[in-house]
Each structure stands twice: as C-alpha cells, then as structure tokens.
PDB file of N, CA and C in Angstrom:
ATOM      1  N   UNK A   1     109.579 -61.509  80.588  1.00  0.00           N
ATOM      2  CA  UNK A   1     110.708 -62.251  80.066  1.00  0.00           C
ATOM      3  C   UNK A   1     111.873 -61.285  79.870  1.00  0.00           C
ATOM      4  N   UNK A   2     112.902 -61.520  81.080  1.00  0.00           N
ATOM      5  CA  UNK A   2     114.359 -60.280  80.755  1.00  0.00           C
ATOM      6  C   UNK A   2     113.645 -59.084  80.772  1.00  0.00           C
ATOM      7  N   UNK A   3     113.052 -58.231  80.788  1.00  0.00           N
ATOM      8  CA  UNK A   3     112.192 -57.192  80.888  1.00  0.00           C
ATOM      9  C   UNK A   3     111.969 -56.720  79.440  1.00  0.00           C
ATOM     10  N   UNK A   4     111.549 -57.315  78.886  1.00  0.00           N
ATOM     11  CA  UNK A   4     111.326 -57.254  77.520  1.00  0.00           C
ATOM     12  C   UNK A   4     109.684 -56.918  77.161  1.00  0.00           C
ATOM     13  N   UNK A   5     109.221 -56.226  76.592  1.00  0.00           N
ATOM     14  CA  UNK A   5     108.032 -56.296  76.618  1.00  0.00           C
ATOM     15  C   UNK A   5     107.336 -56.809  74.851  1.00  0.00           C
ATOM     16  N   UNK A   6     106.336 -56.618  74.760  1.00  0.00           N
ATOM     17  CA  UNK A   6     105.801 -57.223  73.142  1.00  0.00           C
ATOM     18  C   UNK A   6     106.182 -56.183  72.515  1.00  0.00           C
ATOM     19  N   UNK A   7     106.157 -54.968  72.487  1.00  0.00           N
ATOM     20  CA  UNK A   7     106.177 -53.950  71.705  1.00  0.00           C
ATOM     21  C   UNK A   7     108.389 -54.080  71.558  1.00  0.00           C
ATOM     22  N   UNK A   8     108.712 -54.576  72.349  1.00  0.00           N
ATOM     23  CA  UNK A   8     110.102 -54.757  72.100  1.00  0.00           C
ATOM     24  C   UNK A   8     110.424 -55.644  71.455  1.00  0.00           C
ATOM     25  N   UNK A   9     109.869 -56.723  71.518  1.00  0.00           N
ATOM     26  CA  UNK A   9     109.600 -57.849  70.516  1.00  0.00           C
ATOM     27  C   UNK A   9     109.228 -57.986  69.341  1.00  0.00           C
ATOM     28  N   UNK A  10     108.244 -57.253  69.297  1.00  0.00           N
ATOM     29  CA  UNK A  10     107.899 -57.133  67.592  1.00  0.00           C
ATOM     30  C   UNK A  10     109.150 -56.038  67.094  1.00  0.00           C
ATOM     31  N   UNK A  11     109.780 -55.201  67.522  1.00  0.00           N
ATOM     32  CA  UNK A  11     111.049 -54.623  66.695  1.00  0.00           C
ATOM     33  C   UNK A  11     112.181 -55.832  66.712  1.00  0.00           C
ATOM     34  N   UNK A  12     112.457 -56.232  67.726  1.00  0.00           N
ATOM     35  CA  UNK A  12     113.227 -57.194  67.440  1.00  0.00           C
ATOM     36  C   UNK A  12     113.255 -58.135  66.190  1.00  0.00           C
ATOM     37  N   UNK A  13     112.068 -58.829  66.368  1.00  0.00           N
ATOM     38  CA  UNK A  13     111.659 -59.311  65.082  1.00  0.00           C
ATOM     39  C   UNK A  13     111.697 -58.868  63.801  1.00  0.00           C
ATOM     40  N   UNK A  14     111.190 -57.741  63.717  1.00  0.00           N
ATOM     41  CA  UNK A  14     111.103 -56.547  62.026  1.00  0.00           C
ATOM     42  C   UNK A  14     112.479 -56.763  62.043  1.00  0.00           C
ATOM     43  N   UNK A  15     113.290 -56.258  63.302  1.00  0.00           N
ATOM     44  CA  UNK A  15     115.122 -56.220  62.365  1.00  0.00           C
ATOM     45  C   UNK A  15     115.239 -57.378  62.190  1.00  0.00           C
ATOM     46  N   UNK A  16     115.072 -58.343  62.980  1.00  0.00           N
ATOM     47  CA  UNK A  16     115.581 -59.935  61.807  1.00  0.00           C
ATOM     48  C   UNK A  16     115.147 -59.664  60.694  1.00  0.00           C
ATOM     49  N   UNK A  17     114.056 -59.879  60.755  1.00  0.00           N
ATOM     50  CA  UNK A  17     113.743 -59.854  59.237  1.00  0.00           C
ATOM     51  C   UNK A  17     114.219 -59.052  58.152  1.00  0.00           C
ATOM     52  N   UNK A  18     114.237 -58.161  58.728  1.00  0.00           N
ATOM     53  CA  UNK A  18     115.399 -56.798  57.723  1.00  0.00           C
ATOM     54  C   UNK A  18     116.712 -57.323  57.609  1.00  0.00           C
ATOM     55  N   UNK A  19     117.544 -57.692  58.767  1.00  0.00           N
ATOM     56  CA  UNK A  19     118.646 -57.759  58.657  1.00  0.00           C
ATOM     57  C   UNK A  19     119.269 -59.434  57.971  1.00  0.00           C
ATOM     58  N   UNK A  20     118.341 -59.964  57.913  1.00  0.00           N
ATOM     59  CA  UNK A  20     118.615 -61.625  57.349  1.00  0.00           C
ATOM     60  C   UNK A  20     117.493 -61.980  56.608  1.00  0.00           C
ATOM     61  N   UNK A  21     116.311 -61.732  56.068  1.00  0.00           N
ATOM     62  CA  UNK A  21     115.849 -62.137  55.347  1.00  0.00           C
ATOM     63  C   UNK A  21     114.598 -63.038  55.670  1.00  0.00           C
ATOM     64  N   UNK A  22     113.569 -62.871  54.622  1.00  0.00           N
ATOM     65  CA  UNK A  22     112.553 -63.653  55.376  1.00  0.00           C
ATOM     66  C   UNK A  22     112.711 -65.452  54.946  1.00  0.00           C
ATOM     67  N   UNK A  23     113.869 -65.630  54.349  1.00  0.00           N
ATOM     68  CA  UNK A  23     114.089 -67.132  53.554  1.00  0.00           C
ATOM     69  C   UNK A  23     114.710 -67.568  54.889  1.00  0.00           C
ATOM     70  N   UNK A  24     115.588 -66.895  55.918  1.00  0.00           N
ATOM     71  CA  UNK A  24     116.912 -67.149  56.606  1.00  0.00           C
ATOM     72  C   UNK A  24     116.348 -67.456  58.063  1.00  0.00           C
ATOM     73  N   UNK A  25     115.433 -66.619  58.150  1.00  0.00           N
ATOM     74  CA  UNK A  25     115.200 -66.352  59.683  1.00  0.00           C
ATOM     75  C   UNK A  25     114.881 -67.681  59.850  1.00  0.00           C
ATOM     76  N   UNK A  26     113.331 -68.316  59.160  1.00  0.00           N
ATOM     77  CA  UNK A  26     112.622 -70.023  60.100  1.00  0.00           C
ATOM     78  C   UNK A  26     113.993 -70.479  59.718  1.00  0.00           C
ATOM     79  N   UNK A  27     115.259 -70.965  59.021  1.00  0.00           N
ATOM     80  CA  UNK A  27     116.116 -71.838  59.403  1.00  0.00           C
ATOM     81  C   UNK A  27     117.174 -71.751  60.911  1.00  0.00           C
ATOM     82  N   UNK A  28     117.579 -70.196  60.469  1.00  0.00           N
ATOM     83  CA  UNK A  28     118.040 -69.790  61.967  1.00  0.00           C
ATOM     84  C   UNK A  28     117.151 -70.356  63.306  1.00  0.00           C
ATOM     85  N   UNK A  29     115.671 -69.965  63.209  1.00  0.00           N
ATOM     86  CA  UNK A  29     115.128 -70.539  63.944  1.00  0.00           C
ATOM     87  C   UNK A  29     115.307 -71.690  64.723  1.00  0.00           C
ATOM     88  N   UNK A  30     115.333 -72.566  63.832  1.00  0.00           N
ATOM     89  CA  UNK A  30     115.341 -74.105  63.408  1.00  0.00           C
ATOM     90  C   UNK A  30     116.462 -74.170  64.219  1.00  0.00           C
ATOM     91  N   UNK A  31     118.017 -73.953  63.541  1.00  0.00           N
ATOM     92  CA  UNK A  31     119.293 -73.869  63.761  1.00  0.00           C
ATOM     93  C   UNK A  31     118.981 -73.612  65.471  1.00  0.00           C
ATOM     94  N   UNK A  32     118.600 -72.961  66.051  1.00  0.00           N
ATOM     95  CA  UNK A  32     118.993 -72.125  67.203  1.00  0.00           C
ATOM     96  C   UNK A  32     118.144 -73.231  68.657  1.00  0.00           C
ATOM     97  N   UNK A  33     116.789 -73.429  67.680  1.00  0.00           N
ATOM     98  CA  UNK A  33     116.018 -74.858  68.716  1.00  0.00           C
ATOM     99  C   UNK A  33     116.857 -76.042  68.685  1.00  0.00           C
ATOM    100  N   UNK A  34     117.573 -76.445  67.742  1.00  0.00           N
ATOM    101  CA  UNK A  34     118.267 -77.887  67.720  1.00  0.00           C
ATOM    102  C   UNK A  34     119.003 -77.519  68.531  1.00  0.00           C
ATOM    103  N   UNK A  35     119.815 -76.372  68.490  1.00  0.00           N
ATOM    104  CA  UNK A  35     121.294 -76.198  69.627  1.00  0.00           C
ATOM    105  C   UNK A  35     120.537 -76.394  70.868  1.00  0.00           C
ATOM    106  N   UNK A  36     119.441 -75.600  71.465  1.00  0.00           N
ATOM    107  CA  UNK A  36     119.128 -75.428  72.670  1.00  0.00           C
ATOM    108  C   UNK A  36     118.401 -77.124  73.132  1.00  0.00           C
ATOM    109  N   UNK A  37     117.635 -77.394  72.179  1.00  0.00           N
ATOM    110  CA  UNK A  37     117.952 -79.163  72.545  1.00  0.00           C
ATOM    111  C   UNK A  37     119.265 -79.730  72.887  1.00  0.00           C
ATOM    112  N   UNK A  38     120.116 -79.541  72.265  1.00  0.00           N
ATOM    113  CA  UNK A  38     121.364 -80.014  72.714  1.00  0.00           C
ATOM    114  C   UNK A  38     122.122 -80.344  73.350  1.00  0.00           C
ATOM    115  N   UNK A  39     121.984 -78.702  73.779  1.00  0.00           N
ATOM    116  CA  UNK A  39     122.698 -78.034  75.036  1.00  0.00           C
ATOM    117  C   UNK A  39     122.113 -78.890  76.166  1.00  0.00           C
ATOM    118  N   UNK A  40     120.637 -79.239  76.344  1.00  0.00           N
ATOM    119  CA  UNK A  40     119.787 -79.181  77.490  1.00  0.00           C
ATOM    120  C   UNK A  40     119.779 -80.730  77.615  1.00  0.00           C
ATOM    121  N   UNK A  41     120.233 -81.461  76.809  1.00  0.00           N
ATOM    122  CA  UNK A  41     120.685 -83.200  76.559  1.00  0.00           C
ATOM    123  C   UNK A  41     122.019 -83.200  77.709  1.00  0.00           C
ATOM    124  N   UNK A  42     123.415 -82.286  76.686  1.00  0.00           N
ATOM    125  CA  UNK A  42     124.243 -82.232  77.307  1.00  0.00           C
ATOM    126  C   UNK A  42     124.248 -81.914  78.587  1.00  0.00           C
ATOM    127  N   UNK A  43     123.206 -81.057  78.973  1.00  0.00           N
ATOM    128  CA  UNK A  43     123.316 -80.446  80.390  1.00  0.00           C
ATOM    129  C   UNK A  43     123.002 -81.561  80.922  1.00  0.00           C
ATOM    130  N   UNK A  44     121.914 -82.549  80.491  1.00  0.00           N
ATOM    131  CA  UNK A  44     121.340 -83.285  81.669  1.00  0.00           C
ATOM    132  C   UNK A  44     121.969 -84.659  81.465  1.00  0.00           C
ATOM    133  N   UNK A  45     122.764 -85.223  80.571  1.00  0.00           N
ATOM    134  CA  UNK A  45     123.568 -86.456  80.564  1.00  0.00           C
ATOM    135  C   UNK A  45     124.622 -85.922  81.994  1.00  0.00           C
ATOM    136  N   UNK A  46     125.501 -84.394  81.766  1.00  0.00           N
ATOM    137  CA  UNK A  46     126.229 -84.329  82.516  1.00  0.00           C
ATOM    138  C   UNK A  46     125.823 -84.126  84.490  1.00  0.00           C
ATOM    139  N   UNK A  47     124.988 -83.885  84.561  1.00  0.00           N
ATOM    140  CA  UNK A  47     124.355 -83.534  85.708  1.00  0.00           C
ATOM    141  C   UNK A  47     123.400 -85.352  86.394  1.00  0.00           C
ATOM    142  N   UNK A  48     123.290 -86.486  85.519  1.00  0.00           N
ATOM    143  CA  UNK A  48     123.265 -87.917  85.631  1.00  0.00           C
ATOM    144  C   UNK A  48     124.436 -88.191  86.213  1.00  0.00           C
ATOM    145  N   UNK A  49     125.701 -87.650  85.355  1.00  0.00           N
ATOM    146  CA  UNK A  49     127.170 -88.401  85.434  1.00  0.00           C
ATOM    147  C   UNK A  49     127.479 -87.947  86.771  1.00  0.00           C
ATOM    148  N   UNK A  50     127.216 -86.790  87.186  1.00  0.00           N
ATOM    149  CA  UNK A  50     127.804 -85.954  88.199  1.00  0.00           C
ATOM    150  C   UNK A  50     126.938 -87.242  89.480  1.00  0.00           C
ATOM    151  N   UNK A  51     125.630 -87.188  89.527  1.00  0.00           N
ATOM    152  CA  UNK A  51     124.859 -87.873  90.624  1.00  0.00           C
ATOM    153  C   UNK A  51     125.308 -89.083  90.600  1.00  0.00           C
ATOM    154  N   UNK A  52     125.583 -90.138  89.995  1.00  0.00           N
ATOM    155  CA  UNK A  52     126.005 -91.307  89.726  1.00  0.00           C
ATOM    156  C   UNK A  52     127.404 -91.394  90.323  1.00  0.00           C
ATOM    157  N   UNK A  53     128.051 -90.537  89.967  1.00  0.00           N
ATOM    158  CA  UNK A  53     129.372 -90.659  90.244  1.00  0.00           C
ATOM    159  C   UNK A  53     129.125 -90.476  92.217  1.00  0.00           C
ATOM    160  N   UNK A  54     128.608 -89.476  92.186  1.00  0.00           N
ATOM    161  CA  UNK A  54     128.488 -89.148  93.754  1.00  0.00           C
ATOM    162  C   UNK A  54     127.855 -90.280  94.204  1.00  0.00           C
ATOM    163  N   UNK A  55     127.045 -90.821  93.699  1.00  0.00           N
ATOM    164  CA  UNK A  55     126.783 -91.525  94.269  1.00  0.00           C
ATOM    165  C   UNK A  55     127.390 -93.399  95.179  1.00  0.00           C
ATOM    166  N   UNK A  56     128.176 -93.302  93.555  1.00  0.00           N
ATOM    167  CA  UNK A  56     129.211 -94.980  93.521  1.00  0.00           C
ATOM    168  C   UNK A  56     130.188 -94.152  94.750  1.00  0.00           C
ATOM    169  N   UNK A  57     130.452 -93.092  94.763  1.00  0.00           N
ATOM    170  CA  UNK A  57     131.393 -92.618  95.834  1.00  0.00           C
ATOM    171  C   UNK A  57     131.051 -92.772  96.937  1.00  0.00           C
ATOM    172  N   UNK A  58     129.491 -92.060  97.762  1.00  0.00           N
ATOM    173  CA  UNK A  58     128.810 -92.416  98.887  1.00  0.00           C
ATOM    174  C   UNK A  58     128.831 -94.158  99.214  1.00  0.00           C
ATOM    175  N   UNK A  59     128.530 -94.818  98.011  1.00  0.00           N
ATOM    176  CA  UNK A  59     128.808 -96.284  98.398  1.00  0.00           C
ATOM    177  C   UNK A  59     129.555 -96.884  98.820  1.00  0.00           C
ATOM    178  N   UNK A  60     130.849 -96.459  97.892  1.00  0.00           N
ATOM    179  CA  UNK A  60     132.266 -97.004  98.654  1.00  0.00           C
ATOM    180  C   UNK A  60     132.779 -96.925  99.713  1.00  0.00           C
ATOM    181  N   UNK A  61     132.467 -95.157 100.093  1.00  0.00           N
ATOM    182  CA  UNK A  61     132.660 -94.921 101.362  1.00  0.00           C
ATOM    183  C   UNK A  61     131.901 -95.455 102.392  1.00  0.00           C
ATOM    184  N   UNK A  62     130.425 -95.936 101.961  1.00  0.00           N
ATOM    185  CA  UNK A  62     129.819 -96.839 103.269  1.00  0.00           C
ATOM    186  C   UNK A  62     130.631 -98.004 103.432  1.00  0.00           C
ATOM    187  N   UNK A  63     131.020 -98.605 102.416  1.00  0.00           N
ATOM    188  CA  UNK A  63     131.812 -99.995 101.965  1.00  0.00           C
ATOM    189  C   UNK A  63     132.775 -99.848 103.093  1.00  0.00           C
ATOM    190  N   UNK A  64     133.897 -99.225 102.600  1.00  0.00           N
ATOM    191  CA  UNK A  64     134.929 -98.867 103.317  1.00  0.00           C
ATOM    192  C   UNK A  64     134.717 -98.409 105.223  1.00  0.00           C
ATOM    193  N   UNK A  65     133.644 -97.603 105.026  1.00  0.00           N
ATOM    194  CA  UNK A  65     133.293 -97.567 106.661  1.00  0.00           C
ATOM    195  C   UNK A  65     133.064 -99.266 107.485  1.00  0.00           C
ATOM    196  N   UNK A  66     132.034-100.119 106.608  1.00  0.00           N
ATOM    197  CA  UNK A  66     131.782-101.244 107.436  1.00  0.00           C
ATOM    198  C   UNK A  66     133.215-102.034 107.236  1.00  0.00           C
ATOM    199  N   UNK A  67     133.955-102.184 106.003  1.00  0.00           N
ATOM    200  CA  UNK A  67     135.242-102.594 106.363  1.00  0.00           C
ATOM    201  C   UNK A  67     136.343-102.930 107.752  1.00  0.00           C
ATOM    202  N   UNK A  68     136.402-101.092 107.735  1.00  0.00           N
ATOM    203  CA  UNK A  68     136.772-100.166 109.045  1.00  0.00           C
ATOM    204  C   UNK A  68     136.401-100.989 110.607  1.00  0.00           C
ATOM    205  N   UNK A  69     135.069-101.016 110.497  1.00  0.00           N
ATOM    206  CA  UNK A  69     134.266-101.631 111.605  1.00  0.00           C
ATOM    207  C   UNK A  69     134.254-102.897 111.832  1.00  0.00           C
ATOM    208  N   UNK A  70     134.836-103.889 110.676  1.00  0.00           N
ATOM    209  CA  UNK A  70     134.906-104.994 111.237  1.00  0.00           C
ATOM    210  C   UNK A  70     136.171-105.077 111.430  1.00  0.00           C
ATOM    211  N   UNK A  71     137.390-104.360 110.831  1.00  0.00           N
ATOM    212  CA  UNK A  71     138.544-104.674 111.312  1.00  0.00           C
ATOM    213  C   UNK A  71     138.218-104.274 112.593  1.00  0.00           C
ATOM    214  N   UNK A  72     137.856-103.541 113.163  1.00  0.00           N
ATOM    215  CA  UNK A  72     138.741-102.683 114.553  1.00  0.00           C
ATOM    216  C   UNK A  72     137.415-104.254 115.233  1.00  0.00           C
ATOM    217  N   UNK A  73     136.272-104.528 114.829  1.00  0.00           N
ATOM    218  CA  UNK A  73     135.938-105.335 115.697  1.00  0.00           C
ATOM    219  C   UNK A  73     136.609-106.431 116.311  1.00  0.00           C
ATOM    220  N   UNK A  74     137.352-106.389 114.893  1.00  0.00           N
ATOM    221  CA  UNK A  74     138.807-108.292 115.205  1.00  0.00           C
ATOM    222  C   UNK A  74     139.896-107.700 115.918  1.00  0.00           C
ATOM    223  N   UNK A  75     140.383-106.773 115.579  1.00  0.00           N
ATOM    224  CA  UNK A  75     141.224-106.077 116.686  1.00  0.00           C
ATOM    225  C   UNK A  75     141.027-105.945 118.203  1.00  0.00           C
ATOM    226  N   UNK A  76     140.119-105.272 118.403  1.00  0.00           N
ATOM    227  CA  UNK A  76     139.243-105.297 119.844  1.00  0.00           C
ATOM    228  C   UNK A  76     138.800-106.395 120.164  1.00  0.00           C
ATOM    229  N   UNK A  77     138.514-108.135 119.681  1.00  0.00           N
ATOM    230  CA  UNK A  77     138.873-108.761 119.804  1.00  0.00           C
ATOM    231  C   UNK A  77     140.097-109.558 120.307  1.00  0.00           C
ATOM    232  N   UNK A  78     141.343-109.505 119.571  1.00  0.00           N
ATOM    233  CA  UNK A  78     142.079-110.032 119.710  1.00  0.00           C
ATOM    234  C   UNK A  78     143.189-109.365 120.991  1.00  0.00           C
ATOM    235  N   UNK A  79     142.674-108.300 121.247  1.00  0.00           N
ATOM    236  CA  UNK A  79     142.996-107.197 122.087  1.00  0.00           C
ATOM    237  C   UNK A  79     142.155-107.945 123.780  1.00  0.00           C
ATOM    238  N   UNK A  80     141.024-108.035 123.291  1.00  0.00           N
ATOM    239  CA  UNK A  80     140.414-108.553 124.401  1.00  0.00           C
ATOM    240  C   UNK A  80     141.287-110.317 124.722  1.00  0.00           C
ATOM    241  N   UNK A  81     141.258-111.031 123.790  1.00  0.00           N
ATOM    242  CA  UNK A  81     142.237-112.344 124.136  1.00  0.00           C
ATOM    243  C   UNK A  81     143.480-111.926 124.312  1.00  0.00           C
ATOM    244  N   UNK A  82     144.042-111.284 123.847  1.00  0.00           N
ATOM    245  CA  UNK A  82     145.664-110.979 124.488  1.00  0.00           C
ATOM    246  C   UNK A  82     145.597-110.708 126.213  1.00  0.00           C
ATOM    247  N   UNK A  83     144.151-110.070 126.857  1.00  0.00           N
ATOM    248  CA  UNK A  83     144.341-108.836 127.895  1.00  0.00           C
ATOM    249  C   UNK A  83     143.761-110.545 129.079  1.00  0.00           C
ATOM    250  N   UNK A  84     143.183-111.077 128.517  1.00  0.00           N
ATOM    251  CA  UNK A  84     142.859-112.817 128.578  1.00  0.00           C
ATOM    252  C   UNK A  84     144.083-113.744 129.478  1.00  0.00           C
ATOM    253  N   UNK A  85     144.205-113.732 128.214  1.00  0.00           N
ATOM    254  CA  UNK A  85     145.675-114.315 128.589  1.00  0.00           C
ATOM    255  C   UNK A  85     146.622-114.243 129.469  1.00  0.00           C
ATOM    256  N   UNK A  86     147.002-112.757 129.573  1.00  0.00           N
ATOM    257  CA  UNK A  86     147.927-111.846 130.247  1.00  0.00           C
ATOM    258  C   UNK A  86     147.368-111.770 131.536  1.00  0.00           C
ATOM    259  N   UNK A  87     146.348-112.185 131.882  1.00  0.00           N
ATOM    260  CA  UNK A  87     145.666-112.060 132.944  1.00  0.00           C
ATOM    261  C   UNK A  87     145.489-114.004 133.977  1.00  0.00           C
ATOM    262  N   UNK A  88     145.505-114.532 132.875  1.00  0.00           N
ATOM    263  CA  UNK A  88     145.968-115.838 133.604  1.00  0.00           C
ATOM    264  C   UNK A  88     147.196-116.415 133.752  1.00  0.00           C
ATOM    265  N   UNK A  89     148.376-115.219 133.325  1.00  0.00           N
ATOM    266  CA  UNK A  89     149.420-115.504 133.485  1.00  0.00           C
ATOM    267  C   UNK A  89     149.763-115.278 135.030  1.00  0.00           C
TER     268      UNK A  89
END
C-alpha cells in the first residue's frame, strides 16, 4: 500500500496518537470515513450524470440521423418525379 510497510504504520499511528490524542483520533477516524463515503457517492452520482447525458446525446443524434434519412428520402423522391416529368415533356 504506497510503499508503506507495517513497521511504517505502526509509527504513523504512535504519532497520531501523540500528536492528537487518544479521545480525538476514533472521531477523526470517523470524520475522515464519512468524507471518503461522500466523496465516492459524489464521484459516482457524477460519473451516472456524465453516462446518461452521453447517452440522451447518442440518442438524439440517432434521432436526428433517421430524420436526415427520411428527408433526403422525400427529396430523392421528388427529385426522381421532377426528372419524370421533365422527361415526358
């Protein structure tokens, strides 16, 4: 973990405890798991919003493609009756 080993860990620990107290530290604790819940909510509501969004986007743009495709079909249509016409004139 980070290249940390146990024997680095347990000093780590002794200075909390030295440096904040043994009343302080389990709340810090506490304090420090709720944030990282948090964070990891926020991360993943925003990373939903992000796919969702991409996604209503991919849709529209299919939307908009078959749109596309049926205009030019009535076009090329009406292209074909004009060329019709012009031809039994």
């Amino acid at each position: 973990m980070f290249g940390i080993g146990p024997g680095e860990l347990a000093v780590i620990a002794v200075l909390f405890l030295v440096i904040f107290g043994p009343d302080k530290v389990p709340q810090m604790a506490r304090d420090i798991g709720k944030f990282t819940n948090e964070a990891r909510r926020a991360i993943e509501d925003f990373r939903e919003d992000i796919t969702q969004m991409n996604d209503d986007d991919e849709d529209s743009h299919a939307e908009d493609d078959d749109d596309q495709d049926a205009d030019t079909d009535y076009e090329n249509e009406e292209d074909e009756e004009d060329d019709a016409k012009e031809r039994d004139l």
